[in-house]
N, C-alpha and C. Protein backbone atom coordinates (compact mmCIF):
# COMPACT_ATOMS: atom_id res chain seq x y z
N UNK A 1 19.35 -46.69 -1.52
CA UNK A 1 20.16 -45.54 -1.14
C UNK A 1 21.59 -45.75 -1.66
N UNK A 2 21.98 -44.24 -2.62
CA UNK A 2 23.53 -44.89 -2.21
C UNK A 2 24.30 -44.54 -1.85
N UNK A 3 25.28 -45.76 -1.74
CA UNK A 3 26.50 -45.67 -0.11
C UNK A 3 27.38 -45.00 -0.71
N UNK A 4 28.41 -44.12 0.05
CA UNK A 4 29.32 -43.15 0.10
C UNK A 4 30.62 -44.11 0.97
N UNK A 5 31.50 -44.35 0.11
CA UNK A 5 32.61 -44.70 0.59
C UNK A 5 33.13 -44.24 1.41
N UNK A 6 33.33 -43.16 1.93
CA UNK A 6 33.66 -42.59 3.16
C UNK A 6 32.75 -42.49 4.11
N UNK A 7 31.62 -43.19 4.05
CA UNK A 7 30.93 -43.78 5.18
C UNK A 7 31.24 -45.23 5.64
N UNK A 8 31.40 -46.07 4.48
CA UNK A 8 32.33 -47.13 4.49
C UNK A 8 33.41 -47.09 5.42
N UNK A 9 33.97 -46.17 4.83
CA UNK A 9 35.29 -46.34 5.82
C UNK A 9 35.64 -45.87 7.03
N UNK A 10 34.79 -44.36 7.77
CA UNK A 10 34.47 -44.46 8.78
C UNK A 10 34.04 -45.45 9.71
N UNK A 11 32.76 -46.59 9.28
CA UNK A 11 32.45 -47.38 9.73
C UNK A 11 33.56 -48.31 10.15
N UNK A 12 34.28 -48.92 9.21
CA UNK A 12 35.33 -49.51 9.24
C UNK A 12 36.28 -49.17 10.13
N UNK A 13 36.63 -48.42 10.53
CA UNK A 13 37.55 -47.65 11.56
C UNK A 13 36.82 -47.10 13.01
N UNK A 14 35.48 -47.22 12.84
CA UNK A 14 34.90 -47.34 14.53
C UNK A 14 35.38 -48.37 15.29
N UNK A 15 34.99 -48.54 16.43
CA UNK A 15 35.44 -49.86 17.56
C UNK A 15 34.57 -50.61 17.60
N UNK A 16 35.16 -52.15 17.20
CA UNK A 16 33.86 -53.31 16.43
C UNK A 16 32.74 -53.16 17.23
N UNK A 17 32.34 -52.68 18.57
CA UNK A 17 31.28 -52.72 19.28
C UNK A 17 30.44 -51.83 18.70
N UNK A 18 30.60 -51.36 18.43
CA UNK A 18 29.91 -49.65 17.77
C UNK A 18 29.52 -50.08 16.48
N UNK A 19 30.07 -50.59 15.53
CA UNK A 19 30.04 -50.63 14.16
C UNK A 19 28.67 -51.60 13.62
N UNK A 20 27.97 -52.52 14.47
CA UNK A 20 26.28 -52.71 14.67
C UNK A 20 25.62 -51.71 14.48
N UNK A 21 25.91 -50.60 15.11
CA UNK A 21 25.22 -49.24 15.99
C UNK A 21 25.20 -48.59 14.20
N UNK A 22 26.14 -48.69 14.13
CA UNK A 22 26.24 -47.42 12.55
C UNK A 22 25.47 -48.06 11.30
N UNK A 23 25.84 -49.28 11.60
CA UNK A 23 25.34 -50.35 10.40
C UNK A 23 23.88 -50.69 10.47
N UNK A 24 23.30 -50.43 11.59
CA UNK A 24 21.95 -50.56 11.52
C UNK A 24 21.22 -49.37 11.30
N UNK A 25 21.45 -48.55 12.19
CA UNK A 25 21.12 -46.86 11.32
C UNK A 25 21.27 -46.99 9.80
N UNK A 26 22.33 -46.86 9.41
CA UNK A 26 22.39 -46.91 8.02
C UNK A 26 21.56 -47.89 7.18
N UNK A 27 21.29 -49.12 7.60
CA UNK A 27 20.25 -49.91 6.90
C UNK A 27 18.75 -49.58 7.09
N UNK A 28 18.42 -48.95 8.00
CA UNK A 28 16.77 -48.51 8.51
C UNK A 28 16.65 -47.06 7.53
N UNK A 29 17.64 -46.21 7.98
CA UNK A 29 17.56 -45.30 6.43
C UNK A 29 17.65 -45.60 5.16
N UNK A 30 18.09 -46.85 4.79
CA UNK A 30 17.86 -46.90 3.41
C UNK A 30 17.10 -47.54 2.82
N UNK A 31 16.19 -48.16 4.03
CA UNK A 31 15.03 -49.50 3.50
C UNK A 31 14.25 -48.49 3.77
N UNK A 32 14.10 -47.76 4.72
CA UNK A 32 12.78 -46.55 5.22
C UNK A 32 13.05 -45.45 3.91
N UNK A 33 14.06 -44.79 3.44
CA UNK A 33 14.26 -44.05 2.58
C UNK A 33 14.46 -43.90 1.44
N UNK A 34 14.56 -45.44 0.53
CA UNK A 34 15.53 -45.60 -0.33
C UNK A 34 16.26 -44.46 -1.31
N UNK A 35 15.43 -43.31 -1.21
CA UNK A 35 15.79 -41.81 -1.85
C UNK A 35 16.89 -41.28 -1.83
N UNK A 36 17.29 -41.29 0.02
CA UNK A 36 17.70 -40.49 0.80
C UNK A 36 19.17 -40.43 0.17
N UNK A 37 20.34 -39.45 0.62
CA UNK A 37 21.75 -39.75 -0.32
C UNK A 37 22.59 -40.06 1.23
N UNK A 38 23.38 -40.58 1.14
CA UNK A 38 24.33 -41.25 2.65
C UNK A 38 25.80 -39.87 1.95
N UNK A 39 26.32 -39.08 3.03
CA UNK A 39 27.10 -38.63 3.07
C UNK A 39 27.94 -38.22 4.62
N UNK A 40 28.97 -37.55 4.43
CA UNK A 40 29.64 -37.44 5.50
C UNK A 40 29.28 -35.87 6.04
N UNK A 41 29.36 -35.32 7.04
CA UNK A 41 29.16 -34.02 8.00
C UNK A 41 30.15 -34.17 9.09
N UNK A 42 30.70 -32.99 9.74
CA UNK A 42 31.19 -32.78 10.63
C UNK A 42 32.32 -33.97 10.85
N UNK A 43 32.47 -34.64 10.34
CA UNK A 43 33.71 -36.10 10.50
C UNK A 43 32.78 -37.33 10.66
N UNK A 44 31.78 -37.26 10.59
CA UNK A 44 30.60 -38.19 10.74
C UNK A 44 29.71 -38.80 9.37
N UNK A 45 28.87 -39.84 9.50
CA UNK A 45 27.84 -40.65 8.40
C UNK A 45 26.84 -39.53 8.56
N UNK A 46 26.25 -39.40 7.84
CA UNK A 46 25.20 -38.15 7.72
C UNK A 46 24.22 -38.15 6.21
N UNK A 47 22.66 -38.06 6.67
CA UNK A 47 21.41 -39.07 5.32
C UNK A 47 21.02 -37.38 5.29
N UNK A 48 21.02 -37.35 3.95
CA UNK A 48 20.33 -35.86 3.72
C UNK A 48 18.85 -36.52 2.53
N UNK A 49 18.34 -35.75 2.11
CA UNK A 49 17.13 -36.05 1.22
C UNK A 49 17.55 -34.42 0.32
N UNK A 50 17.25 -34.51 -0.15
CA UNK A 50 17.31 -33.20 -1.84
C UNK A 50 17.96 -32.10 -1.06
N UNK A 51 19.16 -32.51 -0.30
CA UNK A 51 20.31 -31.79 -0.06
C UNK A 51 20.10 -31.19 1.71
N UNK A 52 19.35 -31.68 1.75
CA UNK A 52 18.87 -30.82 3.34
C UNK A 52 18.94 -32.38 4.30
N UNK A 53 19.87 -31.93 5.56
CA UNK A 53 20.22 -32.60 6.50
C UNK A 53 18.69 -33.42 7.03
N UNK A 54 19.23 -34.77 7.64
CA UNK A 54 17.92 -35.53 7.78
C UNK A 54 18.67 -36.07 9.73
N UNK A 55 19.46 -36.57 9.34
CA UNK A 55 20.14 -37.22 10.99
C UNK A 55 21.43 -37.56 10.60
N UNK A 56 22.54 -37.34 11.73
CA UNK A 56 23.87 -37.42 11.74
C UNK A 56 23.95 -38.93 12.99
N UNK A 57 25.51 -39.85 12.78
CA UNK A 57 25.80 -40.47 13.65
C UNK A 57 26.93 -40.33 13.87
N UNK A 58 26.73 -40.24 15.27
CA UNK A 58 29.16 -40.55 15.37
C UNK A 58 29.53 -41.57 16.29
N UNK A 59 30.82 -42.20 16.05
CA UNK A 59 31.42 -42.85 16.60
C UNK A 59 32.79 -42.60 17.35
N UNK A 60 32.57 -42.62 18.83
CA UNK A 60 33.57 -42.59 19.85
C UNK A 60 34.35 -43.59 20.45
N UNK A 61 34.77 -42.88 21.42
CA UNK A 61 35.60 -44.23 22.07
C UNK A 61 34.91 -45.35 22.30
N UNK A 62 34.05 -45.46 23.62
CA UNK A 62 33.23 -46.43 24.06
C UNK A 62 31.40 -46.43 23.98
N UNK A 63 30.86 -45.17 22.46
CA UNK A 63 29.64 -45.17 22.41
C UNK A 63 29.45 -44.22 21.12
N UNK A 64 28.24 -44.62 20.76
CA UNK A 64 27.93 -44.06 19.50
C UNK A 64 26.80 -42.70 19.74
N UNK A 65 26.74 -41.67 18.57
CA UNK A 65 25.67 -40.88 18.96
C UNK A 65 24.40 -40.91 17.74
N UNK A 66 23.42 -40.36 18.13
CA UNK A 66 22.63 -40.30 17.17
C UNK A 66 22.04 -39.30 17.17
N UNK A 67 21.83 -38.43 16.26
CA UNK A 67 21.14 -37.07 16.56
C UNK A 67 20.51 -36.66 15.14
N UNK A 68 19.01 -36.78 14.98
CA UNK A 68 17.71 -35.86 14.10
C UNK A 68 18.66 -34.59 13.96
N UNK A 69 18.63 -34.12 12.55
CA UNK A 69 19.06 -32.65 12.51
C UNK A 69 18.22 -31.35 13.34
N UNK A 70 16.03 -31.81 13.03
CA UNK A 70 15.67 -30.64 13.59
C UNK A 70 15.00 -31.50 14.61
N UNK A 71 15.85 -31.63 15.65
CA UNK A 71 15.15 -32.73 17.06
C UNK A 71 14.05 -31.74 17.97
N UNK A 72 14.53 -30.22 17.79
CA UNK A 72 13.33 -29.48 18.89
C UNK A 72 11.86 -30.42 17.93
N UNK A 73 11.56 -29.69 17.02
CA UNK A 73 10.56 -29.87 16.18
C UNK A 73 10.14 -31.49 16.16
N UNK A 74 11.06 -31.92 16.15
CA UNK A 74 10.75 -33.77 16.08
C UNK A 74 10.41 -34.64 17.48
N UNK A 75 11.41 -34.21 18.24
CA UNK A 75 11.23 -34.65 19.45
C UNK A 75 10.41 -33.53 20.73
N UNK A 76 10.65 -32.33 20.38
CA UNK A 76 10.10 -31.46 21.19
C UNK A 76 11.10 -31.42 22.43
N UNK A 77 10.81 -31.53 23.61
CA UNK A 77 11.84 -31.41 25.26
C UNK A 77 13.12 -32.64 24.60
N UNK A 78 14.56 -31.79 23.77
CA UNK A 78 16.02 -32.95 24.22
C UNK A 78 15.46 -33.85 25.15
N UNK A 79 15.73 -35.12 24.97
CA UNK A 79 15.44 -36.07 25.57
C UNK A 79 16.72 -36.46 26.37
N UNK A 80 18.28 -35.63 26.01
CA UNK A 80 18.87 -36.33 26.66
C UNK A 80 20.33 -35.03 26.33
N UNK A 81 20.62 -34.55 27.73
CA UNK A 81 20.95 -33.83 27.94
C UNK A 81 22.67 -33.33 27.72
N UNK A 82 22.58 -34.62 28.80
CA UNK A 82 24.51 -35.20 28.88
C UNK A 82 25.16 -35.35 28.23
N UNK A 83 24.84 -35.79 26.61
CA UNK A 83 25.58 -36.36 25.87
C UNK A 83 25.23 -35.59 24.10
N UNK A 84 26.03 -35.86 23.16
CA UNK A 84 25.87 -35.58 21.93
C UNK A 84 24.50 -36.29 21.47
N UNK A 85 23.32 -35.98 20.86
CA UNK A 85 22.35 -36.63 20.28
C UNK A 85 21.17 -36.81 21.08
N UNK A 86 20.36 -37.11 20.55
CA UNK A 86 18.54 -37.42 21.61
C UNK A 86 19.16 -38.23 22.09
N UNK A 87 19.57 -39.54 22.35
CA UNK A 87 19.41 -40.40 22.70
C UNK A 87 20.66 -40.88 23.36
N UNK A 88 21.37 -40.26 24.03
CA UNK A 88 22.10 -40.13 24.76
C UNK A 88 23.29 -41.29 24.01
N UNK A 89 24.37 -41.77 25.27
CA UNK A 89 25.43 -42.55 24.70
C UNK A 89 25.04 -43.89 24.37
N UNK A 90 24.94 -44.22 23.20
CA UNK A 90 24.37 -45.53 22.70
C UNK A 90 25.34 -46.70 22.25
N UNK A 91 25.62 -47.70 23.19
CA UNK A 91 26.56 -48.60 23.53
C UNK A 91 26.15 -49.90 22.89
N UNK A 92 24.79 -50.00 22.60
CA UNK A 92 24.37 -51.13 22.44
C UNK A 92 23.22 -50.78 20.86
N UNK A 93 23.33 -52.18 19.67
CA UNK A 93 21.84 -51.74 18.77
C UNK A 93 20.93 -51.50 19.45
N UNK A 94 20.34 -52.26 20.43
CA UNK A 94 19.31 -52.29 21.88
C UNK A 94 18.76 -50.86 21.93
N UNK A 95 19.58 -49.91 22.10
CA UNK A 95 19.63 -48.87 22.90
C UNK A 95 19.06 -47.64 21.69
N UNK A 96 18.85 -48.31 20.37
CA UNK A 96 18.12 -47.50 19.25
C UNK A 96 16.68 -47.54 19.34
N UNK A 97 16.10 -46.43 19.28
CA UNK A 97 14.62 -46.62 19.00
C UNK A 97 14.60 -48.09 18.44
N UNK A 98 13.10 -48.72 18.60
CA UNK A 98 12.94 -49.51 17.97
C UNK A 98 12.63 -49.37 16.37
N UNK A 99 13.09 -50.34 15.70
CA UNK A 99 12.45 -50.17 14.03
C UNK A 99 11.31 -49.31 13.61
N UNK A 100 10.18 -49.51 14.64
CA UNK A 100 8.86 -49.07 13.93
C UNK A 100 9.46 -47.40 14.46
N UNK A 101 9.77 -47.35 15.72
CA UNK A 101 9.48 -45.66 16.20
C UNK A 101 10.64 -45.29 15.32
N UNK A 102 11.87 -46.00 14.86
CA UNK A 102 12.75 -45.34 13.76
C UNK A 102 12.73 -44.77 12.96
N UNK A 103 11.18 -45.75 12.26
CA UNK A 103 10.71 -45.18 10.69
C UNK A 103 9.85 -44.50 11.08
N UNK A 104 9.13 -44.04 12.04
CA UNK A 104 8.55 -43.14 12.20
C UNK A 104 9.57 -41.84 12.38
N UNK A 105 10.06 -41.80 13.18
CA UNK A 105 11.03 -40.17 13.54
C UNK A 105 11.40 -39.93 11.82
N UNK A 106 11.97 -41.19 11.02
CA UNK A 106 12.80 -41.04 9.55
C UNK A 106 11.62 -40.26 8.76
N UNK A 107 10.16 -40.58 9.01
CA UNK A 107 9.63 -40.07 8.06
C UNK A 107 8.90 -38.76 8.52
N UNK A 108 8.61 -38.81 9.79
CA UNK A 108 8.51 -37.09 10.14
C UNK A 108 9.69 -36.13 9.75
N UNK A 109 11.15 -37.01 10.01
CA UNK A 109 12.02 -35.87 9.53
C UNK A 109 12.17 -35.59 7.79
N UNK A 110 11.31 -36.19 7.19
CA UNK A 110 11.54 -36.08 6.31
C UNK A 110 10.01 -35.12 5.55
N UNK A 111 9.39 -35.43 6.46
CA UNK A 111 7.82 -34.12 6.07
C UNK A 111 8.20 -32.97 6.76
N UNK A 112 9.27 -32.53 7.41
CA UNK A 112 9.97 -31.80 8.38
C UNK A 112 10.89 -30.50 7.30
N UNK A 113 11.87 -31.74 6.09
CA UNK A 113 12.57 -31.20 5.58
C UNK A 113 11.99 -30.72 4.41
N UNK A 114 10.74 -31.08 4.08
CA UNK A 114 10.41 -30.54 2.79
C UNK A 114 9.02 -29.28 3.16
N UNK A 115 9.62 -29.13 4.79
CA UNK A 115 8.40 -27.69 5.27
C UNK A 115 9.57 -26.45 4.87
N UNK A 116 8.81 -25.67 4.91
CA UNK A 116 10.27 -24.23 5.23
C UNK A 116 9.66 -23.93 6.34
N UNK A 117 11.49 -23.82 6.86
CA UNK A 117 11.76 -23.24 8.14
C UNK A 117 11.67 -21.98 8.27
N UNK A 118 11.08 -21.70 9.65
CA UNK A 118 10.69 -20.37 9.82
C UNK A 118 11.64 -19.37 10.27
N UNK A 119 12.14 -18.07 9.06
CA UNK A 119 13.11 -17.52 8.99
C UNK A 119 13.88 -16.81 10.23
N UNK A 120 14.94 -16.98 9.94
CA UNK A 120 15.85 -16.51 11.05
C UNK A 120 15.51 -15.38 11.64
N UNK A 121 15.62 -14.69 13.27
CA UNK A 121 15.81 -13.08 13.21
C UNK A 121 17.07 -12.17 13.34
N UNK A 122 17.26 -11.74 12.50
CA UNK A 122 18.72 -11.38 12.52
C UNK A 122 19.72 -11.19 13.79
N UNK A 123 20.67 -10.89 14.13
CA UNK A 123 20.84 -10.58 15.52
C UNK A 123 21.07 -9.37 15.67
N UNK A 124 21.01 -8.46 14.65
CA UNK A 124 21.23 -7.18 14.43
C UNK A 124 19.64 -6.70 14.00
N UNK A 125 19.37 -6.00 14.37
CA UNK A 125 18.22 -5.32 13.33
C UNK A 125 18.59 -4.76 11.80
N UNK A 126 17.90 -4.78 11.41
CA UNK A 126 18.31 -4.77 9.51
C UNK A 126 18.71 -3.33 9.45
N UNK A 127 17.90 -2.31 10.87
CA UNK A 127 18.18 -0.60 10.15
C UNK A 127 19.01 -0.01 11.79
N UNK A 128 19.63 0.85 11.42
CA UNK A 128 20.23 1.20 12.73
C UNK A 128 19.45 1.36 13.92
N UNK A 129 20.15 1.71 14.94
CA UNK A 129 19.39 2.27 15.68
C UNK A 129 19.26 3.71 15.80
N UNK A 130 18.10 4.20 16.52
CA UNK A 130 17.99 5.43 15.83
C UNK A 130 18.79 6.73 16.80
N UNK A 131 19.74 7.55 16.03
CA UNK A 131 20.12 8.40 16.68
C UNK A 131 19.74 9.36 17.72
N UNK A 132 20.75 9.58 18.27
CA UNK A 132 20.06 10.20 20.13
C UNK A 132 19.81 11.54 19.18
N UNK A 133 19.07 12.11 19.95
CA UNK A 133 18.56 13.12 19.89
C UNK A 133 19.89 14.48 19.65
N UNK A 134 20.40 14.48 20.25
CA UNK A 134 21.56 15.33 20.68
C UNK A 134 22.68 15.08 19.53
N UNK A 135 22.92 13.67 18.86
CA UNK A 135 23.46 13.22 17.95
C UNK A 135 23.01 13.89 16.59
N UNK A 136 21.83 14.11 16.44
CA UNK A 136 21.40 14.51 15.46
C UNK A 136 21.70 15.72 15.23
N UNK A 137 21.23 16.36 16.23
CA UNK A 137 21.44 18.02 16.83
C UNK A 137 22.94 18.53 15.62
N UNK A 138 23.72 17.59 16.36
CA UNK A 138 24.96 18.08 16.35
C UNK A 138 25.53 17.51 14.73
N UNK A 139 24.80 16.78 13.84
CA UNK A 139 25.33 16.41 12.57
C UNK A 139 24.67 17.37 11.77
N UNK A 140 23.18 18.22 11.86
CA UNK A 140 22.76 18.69 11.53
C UNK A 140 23.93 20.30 11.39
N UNK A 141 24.47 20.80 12.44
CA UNK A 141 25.34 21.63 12.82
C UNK A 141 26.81 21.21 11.72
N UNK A 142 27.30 20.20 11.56
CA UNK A 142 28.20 20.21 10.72
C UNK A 142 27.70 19.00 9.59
N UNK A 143 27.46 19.78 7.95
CA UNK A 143 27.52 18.94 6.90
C UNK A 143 28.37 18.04 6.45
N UNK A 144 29.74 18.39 6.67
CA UNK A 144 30.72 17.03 6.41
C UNK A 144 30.49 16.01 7.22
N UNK A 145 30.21 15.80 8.43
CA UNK A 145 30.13 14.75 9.37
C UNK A 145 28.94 14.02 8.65
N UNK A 146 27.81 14.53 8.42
CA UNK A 146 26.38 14.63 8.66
C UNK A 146 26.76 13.99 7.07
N UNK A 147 27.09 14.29 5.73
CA UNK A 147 27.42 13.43 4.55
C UNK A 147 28.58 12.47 5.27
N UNK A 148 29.18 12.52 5.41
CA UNK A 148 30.00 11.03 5.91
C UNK A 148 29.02 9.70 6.41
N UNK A 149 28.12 10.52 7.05
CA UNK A 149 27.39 9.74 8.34
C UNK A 149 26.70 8.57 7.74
N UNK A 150 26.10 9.69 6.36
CA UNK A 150 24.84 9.26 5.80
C UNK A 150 25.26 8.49 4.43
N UNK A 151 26.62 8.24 4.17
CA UNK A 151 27.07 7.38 3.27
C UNK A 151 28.00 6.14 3.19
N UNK A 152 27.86 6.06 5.17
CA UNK A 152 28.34 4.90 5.75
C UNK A 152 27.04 3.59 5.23
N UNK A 153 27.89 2.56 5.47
CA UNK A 153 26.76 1.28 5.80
C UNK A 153 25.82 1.08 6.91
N UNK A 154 24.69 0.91 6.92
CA UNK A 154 24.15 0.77 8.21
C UNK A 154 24.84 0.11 9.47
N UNK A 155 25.62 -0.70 9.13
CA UNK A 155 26.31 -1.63 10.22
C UNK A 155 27.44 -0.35 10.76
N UNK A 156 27.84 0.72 10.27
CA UNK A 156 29.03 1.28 10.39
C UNK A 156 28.03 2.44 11.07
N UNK A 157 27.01 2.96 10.96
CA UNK A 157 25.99 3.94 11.37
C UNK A 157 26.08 3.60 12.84
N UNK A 158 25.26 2.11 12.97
CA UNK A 158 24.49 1.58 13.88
C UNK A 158 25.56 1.60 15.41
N UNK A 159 27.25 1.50 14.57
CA UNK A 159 27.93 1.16 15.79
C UNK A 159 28.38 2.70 16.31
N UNK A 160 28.00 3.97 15.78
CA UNK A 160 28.31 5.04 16.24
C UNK A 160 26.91 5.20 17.25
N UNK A 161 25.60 4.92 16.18
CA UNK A 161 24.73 5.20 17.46
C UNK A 161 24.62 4.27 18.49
N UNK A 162 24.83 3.10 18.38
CA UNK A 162 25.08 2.24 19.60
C UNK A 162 26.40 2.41 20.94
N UNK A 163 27.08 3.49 20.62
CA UNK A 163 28.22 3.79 21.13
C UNK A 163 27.86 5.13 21.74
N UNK A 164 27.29 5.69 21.31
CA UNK A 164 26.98 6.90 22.32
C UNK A 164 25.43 6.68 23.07
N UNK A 165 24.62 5.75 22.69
CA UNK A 165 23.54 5.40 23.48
C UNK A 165 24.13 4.59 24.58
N UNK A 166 25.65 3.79 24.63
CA UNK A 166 25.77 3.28 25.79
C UNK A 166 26.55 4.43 27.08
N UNK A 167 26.64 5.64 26.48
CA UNK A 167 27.18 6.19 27.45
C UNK A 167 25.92 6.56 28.60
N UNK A 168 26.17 6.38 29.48
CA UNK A 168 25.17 6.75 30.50
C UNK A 168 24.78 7.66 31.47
N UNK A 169 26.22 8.88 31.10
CA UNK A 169 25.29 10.07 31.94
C UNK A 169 25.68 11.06 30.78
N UNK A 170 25.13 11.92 31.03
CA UNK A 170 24.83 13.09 30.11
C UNK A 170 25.97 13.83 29.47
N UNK A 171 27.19 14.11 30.27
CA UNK A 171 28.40 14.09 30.15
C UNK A 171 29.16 13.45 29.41
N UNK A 172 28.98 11.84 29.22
CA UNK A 172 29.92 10.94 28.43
C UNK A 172 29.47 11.33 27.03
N UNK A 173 27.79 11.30 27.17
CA UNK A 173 27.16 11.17 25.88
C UNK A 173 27.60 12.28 25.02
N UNK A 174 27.26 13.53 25.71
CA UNK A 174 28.25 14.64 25.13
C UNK A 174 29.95 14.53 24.46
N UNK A 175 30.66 14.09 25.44
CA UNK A 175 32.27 13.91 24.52
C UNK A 175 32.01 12.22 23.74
N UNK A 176 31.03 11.74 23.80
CA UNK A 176 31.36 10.92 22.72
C UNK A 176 30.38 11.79 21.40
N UNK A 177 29.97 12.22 21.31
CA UNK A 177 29.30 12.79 20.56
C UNK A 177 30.24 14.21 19.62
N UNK A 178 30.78 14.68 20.39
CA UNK A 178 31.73 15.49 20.02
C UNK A 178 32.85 14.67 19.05
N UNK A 179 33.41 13.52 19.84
CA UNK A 179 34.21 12.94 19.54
C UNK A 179 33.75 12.02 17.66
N UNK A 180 32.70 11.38 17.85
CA UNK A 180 32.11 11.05 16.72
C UNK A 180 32.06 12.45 15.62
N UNK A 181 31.32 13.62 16.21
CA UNK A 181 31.77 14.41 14.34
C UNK A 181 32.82 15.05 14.15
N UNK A 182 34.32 14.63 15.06
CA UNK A 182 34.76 14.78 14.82
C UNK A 182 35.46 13.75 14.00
N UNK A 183 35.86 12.50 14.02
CA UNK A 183 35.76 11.78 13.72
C UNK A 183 35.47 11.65 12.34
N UNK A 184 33.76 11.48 12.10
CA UNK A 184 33.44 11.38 11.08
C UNK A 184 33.47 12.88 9.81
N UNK A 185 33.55 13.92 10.42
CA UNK A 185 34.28 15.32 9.69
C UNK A 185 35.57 14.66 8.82
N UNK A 186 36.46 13.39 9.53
CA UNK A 186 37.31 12.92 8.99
C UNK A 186 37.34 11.59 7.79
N UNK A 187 36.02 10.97 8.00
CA UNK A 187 35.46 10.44 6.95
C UNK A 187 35.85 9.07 7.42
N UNK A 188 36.38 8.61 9.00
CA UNK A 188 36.84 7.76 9.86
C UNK A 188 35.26 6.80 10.24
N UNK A 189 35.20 5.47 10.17
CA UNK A 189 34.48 4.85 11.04
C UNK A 189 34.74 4.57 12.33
N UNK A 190 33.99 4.26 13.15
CA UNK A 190 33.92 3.90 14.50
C UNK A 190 35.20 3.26 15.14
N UNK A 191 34.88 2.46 14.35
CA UNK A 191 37.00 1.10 14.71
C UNK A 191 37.58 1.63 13.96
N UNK A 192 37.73 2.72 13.29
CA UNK A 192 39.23 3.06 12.77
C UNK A 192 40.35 2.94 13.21
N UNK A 193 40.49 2.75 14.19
CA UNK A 193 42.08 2.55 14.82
C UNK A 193 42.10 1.38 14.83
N UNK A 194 41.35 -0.04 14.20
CA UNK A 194 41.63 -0.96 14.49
C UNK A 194 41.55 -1.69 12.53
N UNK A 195 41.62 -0.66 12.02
CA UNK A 195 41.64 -1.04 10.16
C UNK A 195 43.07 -0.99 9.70
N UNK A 196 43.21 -2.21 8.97
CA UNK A 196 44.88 -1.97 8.60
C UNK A 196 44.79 -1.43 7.78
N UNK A 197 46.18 -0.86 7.38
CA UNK A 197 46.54 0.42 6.70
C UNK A 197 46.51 0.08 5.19
């Protein structure tokens, strides 16, 4: 494996108790991995394989952490709640998996990283939501609104119909609805009052 000087020197600048802790991680990944590339993450030593995160370590005041990048999948139930990493605050080499279960987790995470992950779901839905009924009504009734409407971005759509679907009695929904073609008659998005000039 090879070493990254600024893992070096992190190490070097942990608290000598700790610096076992980093130095043995780092040697079990590179005799278990020899592939693997040693780089830095988040202010931390960090082993990726063909660019995709494998396990991060850090060093604190009085304890080290250790944390698998995809630990649900590897470990299944966090094993340890309290603290940064599976394996809670690790004070001692002792306190590391042993060698064999090491190279085991190293090489599941590594049949892990060469699976694809199963794709994100957006937190938005990809298409708006669909206009109230009454919304429609009323864009249909004026064409400028109704071309404005329909040559916004979906994200700019979605927050007009999400804005009058939260009104909740029949009344609001109405003056926000009014209020929107009028609005958009003006060729204005939703946050317009909040776009600099």
């Amino acid at each position: 494996m090879k070493r990254d000087p600024r893992v070096e020197a992190y190490i070097a600048k942990a608290a000598p108790a700790l610096q076992p802790i980093l130095e043995h991680v780092r040697t079990r990944v590179g005799e278990t991995i020899p592939e693997a590339e040693e780089t830095t993450k988040w202010g931390g030593p960090a082993y990726t394989l063909g660019g995709k995160l494998l396990l991060l370590t850090h060093a604190f005041k009085g304890h080290a952490a250790l944390s698998f990048w995809r630990e649900a999948e590897l470990l299944g139930e966090r094993q340890n709640k309290d603290a940064m990493g599976q394996f809670g605050r690790i004070t001692s080499v002792d306190q590391l998996p042993s060698d064999k279960e090491f190279e085991r987790l190293l090489r599941e995470a590594v049949t892990l990283s060469k699976e694809a992950r199963a794709p994100r779901q957006p937190k938005h839905p990809a298409t708006p939501r669909e206009p109230h009924p009454d919304f429609t009504a009323a864009l249909e009734k004026s064409p400028k609104a109704k071309a404005a409407y329909d040559a916004f971005a979906p994200s700019h759509r979605r927050e007009y119909c999400e804005w009058i679907a939260e009104g909740k009695r029949g009344e609001t929904r109405a003056k926000r609805i009014a209020t929107t073609i009028e609005w958009l008659s003006e060729g204005k998005k939703r946050n317009w009052k909040y776009e600099r000039p």
